[in-house]
N, C-alpha and C. Protein backbone atom coordinates (compact mmCIF):
# COMPACT_ATOMS: atom_id res chain seq x y z
N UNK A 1 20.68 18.33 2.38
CA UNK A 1 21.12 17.36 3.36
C UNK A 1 20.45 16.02 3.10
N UNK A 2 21.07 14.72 3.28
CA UNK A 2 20.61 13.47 3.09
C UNK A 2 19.81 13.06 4.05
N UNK A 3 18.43 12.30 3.69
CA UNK A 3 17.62 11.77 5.08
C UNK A 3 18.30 11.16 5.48
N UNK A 4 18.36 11.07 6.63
CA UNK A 4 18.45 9.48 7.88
C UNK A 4 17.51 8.97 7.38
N UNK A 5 15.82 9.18 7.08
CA UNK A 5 15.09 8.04 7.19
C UNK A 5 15.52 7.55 5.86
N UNK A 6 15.71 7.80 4.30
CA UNK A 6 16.32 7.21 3.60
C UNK A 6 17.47 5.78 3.85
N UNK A 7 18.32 6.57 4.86
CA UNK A 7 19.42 5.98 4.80
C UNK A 7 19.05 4.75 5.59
N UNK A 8 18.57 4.70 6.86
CA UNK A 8 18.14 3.82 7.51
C UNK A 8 16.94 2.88 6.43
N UNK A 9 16.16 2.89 5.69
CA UNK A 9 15.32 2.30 4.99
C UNK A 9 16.20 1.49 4.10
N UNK A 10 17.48 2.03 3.40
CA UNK A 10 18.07 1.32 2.51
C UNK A 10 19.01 0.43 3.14
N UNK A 11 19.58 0.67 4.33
CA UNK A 11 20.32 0.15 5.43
C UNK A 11 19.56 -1.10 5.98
N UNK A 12 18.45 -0.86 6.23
CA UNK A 12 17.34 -1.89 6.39
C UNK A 12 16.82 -3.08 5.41
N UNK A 13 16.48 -2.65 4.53
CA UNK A 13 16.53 -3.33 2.78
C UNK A 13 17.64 -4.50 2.90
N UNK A 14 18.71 -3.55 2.64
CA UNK A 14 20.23 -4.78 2.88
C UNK A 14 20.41 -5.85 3.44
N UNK A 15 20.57 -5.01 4.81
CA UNK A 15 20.70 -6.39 5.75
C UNK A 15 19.44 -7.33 5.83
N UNK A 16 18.11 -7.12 5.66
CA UNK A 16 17.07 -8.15 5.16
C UNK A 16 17.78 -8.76 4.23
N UNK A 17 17.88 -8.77 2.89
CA UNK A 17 18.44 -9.12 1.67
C UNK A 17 19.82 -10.06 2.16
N UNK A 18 20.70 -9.77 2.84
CA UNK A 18 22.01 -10.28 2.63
C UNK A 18 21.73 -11.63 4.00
N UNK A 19 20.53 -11.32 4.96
CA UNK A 19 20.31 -12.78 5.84
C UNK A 19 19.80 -13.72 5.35
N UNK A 20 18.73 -13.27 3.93
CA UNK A 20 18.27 -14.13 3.70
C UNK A 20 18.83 -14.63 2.00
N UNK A 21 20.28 -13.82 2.26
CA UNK A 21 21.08 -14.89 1.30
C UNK A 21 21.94 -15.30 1.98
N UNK A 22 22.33 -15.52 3.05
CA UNK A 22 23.17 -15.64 4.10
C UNK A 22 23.96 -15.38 5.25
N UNK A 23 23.82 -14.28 4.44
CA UNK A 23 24.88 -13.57 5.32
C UNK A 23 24.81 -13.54 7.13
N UNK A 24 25.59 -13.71 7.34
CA UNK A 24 25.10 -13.18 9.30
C UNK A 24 25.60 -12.12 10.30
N UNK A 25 26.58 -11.63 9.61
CA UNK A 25 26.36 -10.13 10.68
C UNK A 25 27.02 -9.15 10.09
N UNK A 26 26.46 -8.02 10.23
CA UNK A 26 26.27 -6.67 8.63
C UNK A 26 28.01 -5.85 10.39
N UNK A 27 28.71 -5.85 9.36
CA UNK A 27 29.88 -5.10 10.34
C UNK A 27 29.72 -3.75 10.55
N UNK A 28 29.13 -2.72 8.96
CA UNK A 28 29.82 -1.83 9.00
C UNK A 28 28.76 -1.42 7.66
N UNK A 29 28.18 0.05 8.23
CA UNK A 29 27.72 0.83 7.48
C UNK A 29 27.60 1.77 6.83
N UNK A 30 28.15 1.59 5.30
CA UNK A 30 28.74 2.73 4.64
C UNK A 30 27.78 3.95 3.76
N UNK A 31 28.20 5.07 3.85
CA UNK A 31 27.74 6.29 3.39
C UNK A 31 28.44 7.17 2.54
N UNK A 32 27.58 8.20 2.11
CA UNK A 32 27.90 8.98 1.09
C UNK A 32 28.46 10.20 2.04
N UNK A 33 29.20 10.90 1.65
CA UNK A 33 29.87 12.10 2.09
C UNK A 33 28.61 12.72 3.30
N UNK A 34 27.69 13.29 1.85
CA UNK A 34 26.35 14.16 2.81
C UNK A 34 25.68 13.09 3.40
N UNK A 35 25.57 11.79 3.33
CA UNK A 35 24.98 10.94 4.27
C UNK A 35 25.74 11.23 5.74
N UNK A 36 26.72 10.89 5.98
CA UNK A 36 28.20 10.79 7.37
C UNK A 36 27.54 12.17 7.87
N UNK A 37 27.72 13.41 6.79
CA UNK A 37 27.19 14.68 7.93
C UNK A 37 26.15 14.58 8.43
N UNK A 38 25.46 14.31 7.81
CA UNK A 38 24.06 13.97 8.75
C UNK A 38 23.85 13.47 9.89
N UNK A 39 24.28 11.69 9.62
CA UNK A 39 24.35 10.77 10.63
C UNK A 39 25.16 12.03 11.81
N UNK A 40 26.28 12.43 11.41
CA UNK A 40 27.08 13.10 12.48
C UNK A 40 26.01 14.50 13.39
N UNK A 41 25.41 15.03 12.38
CA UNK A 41 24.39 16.16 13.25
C UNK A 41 23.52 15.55 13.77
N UNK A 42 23.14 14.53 13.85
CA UNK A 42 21.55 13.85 14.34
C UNK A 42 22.71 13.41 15.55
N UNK A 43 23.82 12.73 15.66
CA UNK A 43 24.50 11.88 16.52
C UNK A 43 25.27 13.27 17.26
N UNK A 44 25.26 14.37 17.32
CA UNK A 44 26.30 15.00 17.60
C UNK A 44 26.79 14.80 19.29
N UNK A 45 25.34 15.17 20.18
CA UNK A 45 25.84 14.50 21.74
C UNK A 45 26.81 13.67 21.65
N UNK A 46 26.52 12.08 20.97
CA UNK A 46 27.33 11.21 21.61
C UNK A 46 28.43 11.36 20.89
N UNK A 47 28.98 12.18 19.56
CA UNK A 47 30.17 12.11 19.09
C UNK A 47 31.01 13.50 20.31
N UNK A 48 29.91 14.28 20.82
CA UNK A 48 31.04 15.34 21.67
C UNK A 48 31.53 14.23 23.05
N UNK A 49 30.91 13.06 23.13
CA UNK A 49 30.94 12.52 24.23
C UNK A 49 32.35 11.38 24.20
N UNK A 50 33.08 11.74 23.11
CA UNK A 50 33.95 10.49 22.37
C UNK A 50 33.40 9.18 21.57
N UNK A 51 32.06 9.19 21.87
CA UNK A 51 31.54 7.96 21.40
C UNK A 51 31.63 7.79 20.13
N UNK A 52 31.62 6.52 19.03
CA UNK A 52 31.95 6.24 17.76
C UNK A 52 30.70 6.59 16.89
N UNK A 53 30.93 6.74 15.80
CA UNK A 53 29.10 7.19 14.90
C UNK A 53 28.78 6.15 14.82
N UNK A 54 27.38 5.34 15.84
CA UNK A 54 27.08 4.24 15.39
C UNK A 54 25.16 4.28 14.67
N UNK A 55 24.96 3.45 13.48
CA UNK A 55 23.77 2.99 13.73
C UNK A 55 23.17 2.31 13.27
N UNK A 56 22.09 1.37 14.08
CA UNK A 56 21.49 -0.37 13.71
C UNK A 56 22.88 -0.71 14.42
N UNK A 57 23.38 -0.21 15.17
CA UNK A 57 24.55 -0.85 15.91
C UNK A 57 25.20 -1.33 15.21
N UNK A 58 25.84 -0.79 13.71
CA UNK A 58 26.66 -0.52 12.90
C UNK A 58 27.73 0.63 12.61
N UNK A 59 28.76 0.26 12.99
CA UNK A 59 29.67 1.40 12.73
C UNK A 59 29.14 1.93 11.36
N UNK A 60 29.34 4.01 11.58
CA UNK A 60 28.88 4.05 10.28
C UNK A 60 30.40 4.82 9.43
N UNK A 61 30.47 4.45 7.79
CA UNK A 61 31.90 4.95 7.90
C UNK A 61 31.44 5.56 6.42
N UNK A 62 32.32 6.39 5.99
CA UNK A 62 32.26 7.71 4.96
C UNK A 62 32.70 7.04 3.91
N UNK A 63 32.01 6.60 3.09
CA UNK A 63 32.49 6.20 1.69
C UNK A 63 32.08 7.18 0.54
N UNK A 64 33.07 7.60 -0.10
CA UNK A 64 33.26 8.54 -1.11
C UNK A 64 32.67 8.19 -2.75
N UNK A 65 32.67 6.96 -2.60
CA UNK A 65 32.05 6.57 -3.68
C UNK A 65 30.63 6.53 -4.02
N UNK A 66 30.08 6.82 -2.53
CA UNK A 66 28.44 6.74 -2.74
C UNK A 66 28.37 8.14 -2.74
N UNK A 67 26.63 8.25 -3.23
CA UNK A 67 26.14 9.81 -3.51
C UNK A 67 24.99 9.56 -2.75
N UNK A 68 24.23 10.74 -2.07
CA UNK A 68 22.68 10.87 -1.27
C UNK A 68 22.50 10.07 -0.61
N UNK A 69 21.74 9.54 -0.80
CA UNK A 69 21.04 8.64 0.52
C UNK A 69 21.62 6.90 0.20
N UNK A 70 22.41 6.77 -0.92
CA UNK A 70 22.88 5.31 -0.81
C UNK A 70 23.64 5.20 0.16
N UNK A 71 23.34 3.65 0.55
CA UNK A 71 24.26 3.20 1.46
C UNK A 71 24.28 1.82 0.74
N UNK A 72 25.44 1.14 1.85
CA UNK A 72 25.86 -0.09 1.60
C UNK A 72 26.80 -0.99 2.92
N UNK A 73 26.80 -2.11 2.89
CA UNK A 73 26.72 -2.70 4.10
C UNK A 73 28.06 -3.31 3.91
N UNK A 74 29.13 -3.91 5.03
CA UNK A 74 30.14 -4.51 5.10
C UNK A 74 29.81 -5.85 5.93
N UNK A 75 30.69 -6.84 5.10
CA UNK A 75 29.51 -7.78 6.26
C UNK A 75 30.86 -8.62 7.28
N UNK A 76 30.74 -8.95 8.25
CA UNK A 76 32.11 -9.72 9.11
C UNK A 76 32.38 -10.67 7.99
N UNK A 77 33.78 -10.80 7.89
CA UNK A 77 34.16 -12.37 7.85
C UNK A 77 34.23 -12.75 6.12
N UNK A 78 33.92 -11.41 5.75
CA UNK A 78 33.73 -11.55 4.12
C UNK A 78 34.24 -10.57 3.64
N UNK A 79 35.21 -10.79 2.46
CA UNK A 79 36.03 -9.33 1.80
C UNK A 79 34.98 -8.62 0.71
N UNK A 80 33.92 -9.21 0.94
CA UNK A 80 33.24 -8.77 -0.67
C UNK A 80 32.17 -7.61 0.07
N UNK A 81 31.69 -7.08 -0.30
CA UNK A 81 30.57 -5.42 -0.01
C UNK A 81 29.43 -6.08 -1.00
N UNK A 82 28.13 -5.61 0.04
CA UNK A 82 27.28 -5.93 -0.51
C UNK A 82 26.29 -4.87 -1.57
N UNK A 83 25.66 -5.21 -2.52
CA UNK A 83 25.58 -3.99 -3.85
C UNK A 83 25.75 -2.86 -2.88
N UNK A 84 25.14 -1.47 -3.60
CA UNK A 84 24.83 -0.54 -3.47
C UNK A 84 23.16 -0.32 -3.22
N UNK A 85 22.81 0.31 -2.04
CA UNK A 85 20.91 0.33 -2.44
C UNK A 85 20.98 1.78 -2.03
């Protein structure tokens, strides 16, 4: 199973990195397959509750292209994705 604390550390990394190249607000936080299950067992209350998988108050969304604990950030207002960490 993938850490959360991983994921949150590299999630963290990013959005440092992308404010202080500009960026200003991280939309959307993407994961690896076994990252999403995770986030989803640690979150499970509020997903039985209807609530959305959120976290850093980032939607978090299942990207297939990442593996383990990478993540990667979507940022408002910009079509481009920021690297991979």
């Amino acid at each position: 199973m993938t850490s959360i604390v991983h994921l949150l550390d590299g999630a963290c990394v990013a959005i440092i990195d992308g404010f202080r190249n500009g960026r200003t607000k991280p939309s959307q936080l993407r994961v690896s397959p076994s990252g999403y299950e995770s986030v989803a067992l640690v979150k499970s209350a509020e997903l039985s509750r209807g609530n959305p998988l959120v976290l850093l108050d980032l939607d978090v969304v299942l990207d297939p292209s990442l593996e383990g604990d990478r993540t990667a950030i979507t940022w408002a207002g910009t079509p481009e994705q920021e690297p991979l960490c």
